[in-house]
Protein backbone atom coordinates (compact mmCIF):
# COMPACT_ATOMS: atom_id res chain seq x y z
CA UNK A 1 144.88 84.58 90.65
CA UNK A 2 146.65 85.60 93.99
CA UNK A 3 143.91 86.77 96.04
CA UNK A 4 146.09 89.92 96.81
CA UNK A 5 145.60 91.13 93.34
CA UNK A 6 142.74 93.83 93.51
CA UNK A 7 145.62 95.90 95.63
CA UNK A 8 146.65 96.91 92.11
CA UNK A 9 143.78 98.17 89.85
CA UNK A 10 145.57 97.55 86.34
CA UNK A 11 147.00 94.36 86.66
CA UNK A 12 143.88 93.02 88.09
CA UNK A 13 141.75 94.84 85.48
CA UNK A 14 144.42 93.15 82.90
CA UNK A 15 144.17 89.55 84.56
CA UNK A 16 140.26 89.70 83.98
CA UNK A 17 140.44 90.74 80.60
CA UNK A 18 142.97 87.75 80.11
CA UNK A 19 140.48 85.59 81.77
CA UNK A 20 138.06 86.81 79.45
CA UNK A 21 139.82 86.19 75.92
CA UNK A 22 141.17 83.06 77.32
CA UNK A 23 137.50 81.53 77.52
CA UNK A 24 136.85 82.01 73.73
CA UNK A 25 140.10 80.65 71.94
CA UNK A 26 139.44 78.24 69.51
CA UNK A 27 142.33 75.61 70.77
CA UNK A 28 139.48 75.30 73.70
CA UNK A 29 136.04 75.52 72.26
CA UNK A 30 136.25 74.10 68.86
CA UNK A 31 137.24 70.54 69.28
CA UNK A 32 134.28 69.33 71.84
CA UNK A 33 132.26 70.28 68.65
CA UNK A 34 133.75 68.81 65.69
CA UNK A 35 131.38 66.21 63.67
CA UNK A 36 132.26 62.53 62.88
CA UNK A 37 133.94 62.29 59.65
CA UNK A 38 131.68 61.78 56.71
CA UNK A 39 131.90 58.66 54.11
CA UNK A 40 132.60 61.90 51.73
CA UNK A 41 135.14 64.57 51.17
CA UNK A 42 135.77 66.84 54.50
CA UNK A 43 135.67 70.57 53.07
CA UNK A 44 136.55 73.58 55.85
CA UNK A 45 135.73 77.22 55.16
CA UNK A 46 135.14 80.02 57.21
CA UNK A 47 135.77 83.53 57.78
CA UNK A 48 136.66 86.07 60.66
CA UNK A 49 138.88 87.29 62.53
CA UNK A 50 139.13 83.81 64.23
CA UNK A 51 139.20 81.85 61.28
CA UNK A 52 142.45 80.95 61.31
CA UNK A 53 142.88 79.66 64.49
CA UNK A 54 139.25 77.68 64.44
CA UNK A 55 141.09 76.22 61.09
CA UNK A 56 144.19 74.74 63.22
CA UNK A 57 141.96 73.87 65.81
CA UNK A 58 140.25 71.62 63.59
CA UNK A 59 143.19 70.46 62.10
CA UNK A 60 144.81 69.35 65.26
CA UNK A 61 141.70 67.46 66.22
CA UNK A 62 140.50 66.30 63.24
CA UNK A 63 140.76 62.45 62.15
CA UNK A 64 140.95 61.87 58.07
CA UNK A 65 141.16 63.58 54.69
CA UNK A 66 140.79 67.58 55.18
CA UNK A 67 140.88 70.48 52.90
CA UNK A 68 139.76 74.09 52.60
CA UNK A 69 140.25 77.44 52.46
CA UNK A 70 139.51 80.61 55.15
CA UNK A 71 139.76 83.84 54.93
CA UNK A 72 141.00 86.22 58.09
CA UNK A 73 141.98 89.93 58.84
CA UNK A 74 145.28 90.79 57.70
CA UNK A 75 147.65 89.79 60.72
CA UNK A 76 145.28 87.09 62.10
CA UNK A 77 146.66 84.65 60.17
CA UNK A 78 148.15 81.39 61.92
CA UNK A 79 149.99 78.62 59.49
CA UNK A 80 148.01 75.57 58.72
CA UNK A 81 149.08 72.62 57.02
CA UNK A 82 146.11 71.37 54.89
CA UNK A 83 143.89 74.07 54.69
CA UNK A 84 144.62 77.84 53.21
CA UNK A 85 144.68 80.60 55.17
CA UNK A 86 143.94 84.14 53.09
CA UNK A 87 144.14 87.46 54.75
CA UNK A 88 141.89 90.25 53.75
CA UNK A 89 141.24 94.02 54.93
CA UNK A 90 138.52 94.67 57.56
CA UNK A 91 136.50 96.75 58.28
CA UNK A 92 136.74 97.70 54.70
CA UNK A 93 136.76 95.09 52.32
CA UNK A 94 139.00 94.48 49.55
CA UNK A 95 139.96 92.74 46.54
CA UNK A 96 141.35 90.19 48.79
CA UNK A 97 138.56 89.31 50.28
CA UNK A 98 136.53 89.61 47.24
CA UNK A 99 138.77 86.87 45.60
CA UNK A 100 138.52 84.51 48.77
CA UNK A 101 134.91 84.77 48.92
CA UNK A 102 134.36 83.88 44.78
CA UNK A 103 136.64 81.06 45.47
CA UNK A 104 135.16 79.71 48.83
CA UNK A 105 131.37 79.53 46.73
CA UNK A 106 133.06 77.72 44.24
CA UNK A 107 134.53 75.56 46.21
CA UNK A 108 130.97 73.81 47.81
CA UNK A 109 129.03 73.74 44.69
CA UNK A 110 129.08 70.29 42.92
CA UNK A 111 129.23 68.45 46.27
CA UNK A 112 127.04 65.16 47.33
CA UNK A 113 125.16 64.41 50.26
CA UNK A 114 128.04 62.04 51.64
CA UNK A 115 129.91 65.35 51.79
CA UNK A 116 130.76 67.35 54.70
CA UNK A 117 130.90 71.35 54.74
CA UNK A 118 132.19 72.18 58.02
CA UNK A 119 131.95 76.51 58.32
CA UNK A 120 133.79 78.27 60.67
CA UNK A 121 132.63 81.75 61.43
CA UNK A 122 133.65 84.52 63.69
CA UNK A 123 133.35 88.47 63.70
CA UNK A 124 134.74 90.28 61.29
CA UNK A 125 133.09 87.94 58.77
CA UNK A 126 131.10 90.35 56.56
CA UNK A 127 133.54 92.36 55.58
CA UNK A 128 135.77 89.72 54.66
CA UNK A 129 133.16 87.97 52.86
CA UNK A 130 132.83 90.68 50.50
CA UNK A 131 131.86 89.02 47.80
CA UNK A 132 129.24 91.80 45.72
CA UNK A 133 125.76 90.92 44.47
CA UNK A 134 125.92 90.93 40.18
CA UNK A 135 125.49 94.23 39.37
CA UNK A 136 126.79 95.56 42.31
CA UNK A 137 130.83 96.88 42.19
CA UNK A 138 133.26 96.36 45.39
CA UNK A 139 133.60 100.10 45.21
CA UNK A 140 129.86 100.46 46.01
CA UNK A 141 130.19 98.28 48.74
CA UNK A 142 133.19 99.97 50.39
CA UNK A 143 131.82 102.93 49.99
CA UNK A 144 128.57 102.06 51.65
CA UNK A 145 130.83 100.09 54.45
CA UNK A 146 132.22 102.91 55.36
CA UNK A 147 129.04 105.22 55.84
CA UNK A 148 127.91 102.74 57.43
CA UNK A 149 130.90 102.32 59.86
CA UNK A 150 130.09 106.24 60.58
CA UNK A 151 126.51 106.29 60.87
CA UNK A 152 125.83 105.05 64.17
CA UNK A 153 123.83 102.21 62.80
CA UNK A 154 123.60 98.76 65.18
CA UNK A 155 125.61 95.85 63.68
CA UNK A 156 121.94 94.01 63.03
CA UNK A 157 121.14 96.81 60.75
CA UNK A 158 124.49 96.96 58.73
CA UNK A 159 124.63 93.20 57.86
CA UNK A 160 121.00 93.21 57.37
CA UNK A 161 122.56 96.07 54.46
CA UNK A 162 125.37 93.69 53.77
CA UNK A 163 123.59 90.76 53.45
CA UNK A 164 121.52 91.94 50.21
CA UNK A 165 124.75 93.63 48.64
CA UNK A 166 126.20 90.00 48.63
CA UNK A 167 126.47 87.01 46.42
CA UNK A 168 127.36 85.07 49.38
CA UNK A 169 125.64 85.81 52.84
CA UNK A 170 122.44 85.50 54.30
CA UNK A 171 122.02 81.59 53.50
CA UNK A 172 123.70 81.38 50.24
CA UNK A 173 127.15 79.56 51.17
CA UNK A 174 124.94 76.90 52.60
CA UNK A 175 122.11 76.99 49.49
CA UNK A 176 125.36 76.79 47.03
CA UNK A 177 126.55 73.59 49.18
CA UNK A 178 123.41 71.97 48.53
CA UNK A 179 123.23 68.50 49.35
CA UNK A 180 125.82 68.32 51.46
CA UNK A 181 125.61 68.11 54.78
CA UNK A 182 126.49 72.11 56.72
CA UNK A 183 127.84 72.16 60.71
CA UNK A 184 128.82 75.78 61.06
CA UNK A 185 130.87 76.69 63.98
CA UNK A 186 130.38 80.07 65.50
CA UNK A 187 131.91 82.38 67.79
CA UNK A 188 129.65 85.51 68.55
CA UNK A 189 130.60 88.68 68.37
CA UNK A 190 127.27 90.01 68.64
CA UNK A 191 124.76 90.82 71.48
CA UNK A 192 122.33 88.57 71.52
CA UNK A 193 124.17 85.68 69.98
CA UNK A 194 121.92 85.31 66.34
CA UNK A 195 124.28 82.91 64.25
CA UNK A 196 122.25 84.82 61.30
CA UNK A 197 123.40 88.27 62.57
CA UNK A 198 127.24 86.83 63.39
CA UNK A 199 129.52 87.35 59.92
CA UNK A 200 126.13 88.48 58.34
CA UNK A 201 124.90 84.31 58.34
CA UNK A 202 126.51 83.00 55.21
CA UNK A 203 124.68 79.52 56.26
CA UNK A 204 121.76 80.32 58.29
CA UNK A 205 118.40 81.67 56.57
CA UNK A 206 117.55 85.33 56.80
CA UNK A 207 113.94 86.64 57.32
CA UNK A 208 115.19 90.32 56.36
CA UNK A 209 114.42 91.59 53.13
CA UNK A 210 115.64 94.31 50.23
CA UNK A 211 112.82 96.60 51.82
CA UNK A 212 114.64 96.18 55.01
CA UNK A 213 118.03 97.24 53.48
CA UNK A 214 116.75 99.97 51.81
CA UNK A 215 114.81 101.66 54.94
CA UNK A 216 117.72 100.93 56.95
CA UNK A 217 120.04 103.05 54.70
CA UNK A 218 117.37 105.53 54.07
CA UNK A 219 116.99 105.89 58.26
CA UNK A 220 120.70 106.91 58.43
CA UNK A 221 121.02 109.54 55.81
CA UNK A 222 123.75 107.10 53.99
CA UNK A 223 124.23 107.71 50.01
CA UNK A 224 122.82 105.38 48.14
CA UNK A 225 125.16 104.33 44.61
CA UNK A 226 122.55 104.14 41.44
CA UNK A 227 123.20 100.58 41.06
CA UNK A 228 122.51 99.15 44.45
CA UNK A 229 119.47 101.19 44.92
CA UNK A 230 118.49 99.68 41.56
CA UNK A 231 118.84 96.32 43.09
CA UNK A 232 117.30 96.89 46.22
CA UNK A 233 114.06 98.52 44.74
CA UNK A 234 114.00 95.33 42.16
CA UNK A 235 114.22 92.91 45.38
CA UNK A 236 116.61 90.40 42.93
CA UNK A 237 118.81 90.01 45.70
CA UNK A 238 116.50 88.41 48.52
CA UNK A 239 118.18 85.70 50.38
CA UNK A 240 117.29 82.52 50.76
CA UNK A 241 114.42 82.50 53.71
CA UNK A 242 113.66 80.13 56.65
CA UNK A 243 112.67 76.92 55.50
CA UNK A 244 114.52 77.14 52.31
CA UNK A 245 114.99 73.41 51.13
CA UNK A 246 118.51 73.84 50.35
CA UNK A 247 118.82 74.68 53.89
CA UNK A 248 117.58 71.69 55.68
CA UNK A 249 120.71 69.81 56.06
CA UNK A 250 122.47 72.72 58.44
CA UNK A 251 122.88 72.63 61.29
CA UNK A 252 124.67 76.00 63.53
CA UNK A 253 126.39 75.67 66.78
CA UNK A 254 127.37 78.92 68.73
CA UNK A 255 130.64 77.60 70.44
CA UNK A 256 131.88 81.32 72.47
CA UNK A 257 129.72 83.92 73.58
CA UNK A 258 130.34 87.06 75.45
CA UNK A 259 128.41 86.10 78.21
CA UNK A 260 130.88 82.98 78.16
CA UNK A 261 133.66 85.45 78.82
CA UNK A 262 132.20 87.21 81.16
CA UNK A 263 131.29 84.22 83.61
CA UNK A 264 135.24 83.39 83.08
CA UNK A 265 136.30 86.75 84.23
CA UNK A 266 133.81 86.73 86.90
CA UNK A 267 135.16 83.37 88.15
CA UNK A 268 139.08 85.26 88.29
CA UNK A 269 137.79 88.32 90.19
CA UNK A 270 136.20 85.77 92.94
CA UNK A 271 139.35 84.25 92.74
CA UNK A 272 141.25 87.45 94.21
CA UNK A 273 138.48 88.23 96.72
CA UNK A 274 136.36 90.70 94.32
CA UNK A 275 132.59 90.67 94.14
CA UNK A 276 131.27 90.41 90.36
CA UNK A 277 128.52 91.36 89.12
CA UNK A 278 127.71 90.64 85.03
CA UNK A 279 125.54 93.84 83.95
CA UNK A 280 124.64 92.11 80.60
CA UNK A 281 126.59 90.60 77.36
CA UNK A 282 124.65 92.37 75.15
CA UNK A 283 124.66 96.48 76.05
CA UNK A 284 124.30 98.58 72.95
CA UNK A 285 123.95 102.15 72.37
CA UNK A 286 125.99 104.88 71.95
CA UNK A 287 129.48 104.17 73.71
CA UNK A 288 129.27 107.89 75.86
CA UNK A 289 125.63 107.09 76.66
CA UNK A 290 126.25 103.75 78.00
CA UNK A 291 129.39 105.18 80.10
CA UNK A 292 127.36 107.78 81.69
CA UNK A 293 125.00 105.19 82.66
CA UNK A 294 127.73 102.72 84.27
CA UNK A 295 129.45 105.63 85.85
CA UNK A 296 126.27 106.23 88.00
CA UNK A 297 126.29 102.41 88.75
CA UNK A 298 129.53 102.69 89.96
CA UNK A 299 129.47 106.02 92.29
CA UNK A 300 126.05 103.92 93.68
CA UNK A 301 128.34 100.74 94.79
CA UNK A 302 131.36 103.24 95.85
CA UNK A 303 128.87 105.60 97.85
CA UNK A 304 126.01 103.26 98.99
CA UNK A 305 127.12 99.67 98.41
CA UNK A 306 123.88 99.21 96.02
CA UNK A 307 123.56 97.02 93.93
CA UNK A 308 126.82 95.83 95.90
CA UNK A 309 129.61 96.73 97.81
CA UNK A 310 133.28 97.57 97.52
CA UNK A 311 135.38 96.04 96.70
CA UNK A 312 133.61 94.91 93.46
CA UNK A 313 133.51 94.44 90.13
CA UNK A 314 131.05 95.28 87.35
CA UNK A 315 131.54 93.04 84.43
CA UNK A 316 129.53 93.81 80.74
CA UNK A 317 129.71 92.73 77.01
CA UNK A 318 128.09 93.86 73.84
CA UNK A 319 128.51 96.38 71.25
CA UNK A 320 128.38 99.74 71.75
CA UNK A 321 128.29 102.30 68.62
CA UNK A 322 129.86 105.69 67.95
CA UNK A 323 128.63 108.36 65.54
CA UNK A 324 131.66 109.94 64.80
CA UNK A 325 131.45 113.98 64.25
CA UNK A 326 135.37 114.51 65.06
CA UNK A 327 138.33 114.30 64.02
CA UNK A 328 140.26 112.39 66.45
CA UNK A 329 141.18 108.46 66.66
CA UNK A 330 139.64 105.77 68.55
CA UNK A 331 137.69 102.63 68.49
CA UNK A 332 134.23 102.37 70.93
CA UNK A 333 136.24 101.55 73.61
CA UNK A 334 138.25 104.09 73.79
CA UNK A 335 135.53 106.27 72.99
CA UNK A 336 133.45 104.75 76.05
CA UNK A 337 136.03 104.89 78.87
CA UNK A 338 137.19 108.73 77.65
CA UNK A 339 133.38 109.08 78.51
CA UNK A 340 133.48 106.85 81.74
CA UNK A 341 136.35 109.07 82.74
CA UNK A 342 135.10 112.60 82.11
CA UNK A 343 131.41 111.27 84.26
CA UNK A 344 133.33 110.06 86.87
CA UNK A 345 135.62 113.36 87.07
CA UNK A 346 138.20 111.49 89.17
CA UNK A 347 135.55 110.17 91.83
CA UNK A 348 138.28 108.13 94.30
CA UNK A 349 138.46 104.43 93.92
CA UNK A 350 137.23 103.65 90.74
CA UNK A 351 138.88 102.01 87.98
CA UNK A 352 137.94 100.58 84.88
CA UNK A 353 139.18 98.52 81.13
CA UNK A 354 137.14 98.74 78.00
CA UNK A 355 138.72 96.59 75.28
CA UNK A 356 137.98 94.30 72.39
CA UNK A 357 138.58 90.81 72.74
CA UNK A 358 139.87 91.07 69.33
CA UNK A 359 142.90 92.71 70.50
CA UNK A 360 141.84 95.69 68.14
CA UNK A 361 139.93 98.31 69.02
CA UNK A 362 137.99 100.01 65.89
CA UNK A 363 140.90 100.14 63.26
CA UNK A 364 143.41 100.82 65.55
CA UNK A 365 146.22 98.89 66.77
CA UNK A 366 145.17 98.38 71.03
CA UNK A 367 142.86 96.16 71.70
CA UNK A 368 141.13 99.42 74.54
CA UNK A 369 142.69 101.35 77.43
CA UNK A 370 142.79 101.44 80.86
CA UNK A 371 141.62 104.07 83.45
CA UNK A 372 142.43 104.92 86.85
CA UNK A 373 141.32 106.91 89.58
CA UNK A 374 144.02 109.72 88.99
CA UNK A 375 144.33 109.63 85.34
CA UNK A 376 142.03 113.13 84.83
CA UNK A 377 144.88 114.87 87.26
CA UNK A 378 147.48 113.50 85.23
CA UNK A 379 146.11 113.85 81.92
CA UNK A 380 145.19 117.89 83.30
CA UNK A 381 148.58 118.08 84.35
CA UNK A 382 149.91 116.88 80.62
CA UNK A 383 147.89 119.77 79.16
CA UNK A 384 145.07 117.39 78.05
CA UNK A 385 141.37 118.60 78.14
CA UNK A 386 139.03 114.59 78.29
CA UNK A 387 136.32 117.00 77.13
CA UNK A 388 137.60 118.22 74.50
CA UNK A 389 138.89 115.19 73.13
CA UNK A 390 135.49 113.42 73.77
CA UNK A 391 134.23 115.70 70.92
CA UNK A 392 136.40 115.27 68.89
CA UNK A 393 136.24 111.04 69.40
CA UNK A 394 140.14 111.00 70.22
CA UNK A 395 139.75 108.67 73.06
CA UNK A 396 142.66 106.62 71.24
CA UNK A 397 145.25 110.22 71.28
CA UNK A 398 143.74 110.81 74.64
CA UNK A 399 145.11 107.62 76.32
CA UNK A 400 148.34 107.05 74.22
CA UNK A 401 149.60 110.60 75.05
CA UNK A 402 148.74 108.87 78.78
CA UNK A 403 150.51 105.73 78.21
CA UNK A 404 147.04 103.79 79.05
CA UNK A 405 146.35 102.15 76.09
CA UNK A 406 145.77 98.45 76.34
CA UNK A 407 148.19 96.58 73.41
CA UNK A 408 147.40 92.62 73.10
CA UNK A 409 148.21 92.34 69.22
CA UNK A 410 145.35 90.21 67.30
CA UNK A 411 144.13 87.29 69.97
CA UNK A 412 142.87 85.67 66.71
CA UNK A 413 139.42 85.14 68.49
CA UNK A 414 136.32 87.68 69.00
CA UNK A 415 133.46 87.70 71.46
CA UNK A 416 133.02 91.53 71.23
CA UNK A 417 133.93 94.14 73.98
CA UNK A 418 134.85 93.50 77.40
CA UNK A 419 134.14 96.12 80.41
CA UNK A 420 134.92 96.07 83.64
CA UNK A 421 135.03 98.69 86.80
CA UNK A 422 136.66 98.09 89.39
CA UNK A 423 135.24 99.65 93.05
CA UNK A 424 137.94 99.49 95.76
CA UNK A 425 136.94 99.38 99.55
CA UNK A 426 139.31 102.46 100.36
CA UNK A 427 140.98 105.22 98.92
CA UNK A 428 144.69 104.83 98.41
């Protein structure tokens, strides 16, 4: 990066985000981990929203016979000769997905142990896994999805839900592939990195339980339909625990991380003669919480050059959560730099990017936004109140009427969300 860059706050705020997505695209970190072909049939499946391009990652890379089938968000798809690429809806599921999953089970049962299953699994994976628990309708589960999505809850807590609504996560693609030999491939979306918490684990053993699912749903006030609270109460669907038998020939690689990313965009900013300094890859909480608290971090470094000194950058990752009580659209990162900007109420030289590296923020189509020093003024001057939109969770409305939203289009990978705020030296 030209070392003149951090003149200009967005395009340096953009190059670091590039930097960022760039570190976690399949065509890099899937081929250093492919396995040795096995004297057996080669069988790919996966899910997420970076299925697809894991899939042609393997394909360009891989010696021998190959076949499979993945499932992906609609328009995440990338073409693939020998294995099948589906597209499904996400966050919701849908019948889609639910046929994809159904056939992806069926498709590893009946294999030997000279037989490779080689999963590739992303974010976005539970929802397009959505293969329901007998008993248990696809209506239930959307509807519970999209409480869920609502609530507030942690992403630990709603595939801990999903996981015992579903025929097919929490272990049981790997227990179905019994004997065959499992490498799963992951790239975390999740803080913390837990290959069991990452597309709700369809092949790594889960030490949650129905009683977990239940209390979980209970906690948040969510509905509960007749039939999976009958299931739940009658624990049939536990998943298959750690050391489960049928899971002893797995074995789970996390490939891209967030905090991955993050040392990659730290690495640009150095680059164009910016401090860096990673906060963490795995912040949660509520999005406006954890923007008030940055916001402080960043008026420290602007006013008192603690914990450093202009010009600098503070770099984090995770998953933040909104409990939506408005109207208004927006994903979390919208949500958090609407926040960022109303506690910062224009303070001089400080600018800042929330995005997903998914390209898609929430179920809208930017990936975040982009803030700037003088964007209160010109947002008070367009007749827009940040306050008021904050309640109403319209950061999305908020920075379109601005022109600030960040549009990448799917990146067709997913290491969660990507901050960054930018101190300058000077005032402009």
């Amino acid at each position: 990066m030209d070392n003149s860059a951090f003149r200009s706050p967005a395009p340096f705020l953009k190059a670091l985000f590039e930097a960022a997505v760039r570190a976690a695209d399949p065509a890099a970190c899937v081929p250093r981990h492919l396995p040795p072909a096995p004297p057996g049939r080669t069988l790919v499946v996966g899910a997420g929203k970076a299925a697809a391009a894991m899939a042609r990652a393997v394909e360009d890379h891989w010696q021998g016979e190959l076949s499979g089938l993945v499932v992906t968000r609609y328009g995440h798809g990338v073409p693939c000769r020998r294995i099948e690429v589906v597209e499904a809806a996400h966050p919701v599921p849908d019948e889609a997905g639910r046929t994809a999953a159904g056939r992806m089970l069926a498709a590893v049962q009946g294999l030997t142990s000279d037989d490779l299953v080689l999963v590739l699994i992303s974010g976005g994976g539970s929802a397009l896994l959505a293969l329901p628990f007998e008993g248990i309708s696809l209506a239930d589960k959307q509807q519970l999805n999209r409480a869920l999505l609502k609530s507030g809850a942690g992403i630990g807590e709603m595939n801990c839900v999903r996981k015992h609504l579903s025929a097919i996560k929490g272990g049981r693609l790997a227990a179905a592939a019994y004997p065959a030999r499992v490498r799963t491939l992951v790239i975390s979306d999740v803080p913390g990195d837990d290959p069991a918490v990452v597309a709700s684990g369809p092949t790594v053993a889960d030490p949650g339980t129905c009683a977990d699912a239940l209390a979980i749903l209970e906690k948040y006030r969510i509905a509960i339909p007749p039939t999976v609270e009958a299931v739940l109460r009658a624990g049939v669907s536990e998943t298959p625990k750690p050391g489960d038998l049928r899971l002893a020939h797995c074995e789970t690689r996390v490939i891209a991380t967030a905090q991955g990313s993050l040392a990659a965009a730290a690495e640009a900013a150095r680059a164009a003669g910016v401090t860096p300094l990673i906060l963490g890859d795995a912040i949660e909480g509520e999005a406006r919480e954890v923007a008030k608290v940055l916001a402080g971090v960043a008026r420290s470094c602007r006013r008192h050059a603690e914990p450093l000194g202009p010009p600098c950058v503070l770099l984090s990752g995770g998953e933040t959560t909104v409990t939506v009580k408005g109207q208004g659209r927006g994903g979390r990162n919208a949500e958090f730099l609407l926040a960022l900007a109303v506690a910062l109420d224009g303070a001089p030289g400080i600018h800042a990017l929330a995005a997903d590296t998914d390209g898609i923020d929430g179920t809208e189509d930017n990936a975040g936004a982009i803030l700037a020093d003088e964007t209160l003024a010109r947002a008070r001057a367009a007749g827009l109140d940040a306050a008021a939109r904050l309640a109403d969770n319209d950061g999305y409305g908020f920075f379109a009427a601005l022109g600030d939203l960040v549009v990448t289009g799917p990146t067709r990978t997913n290491v969660n969300d990507f901050r960054a705020i930018y101190i300058e030296a000077n005032s402009r």
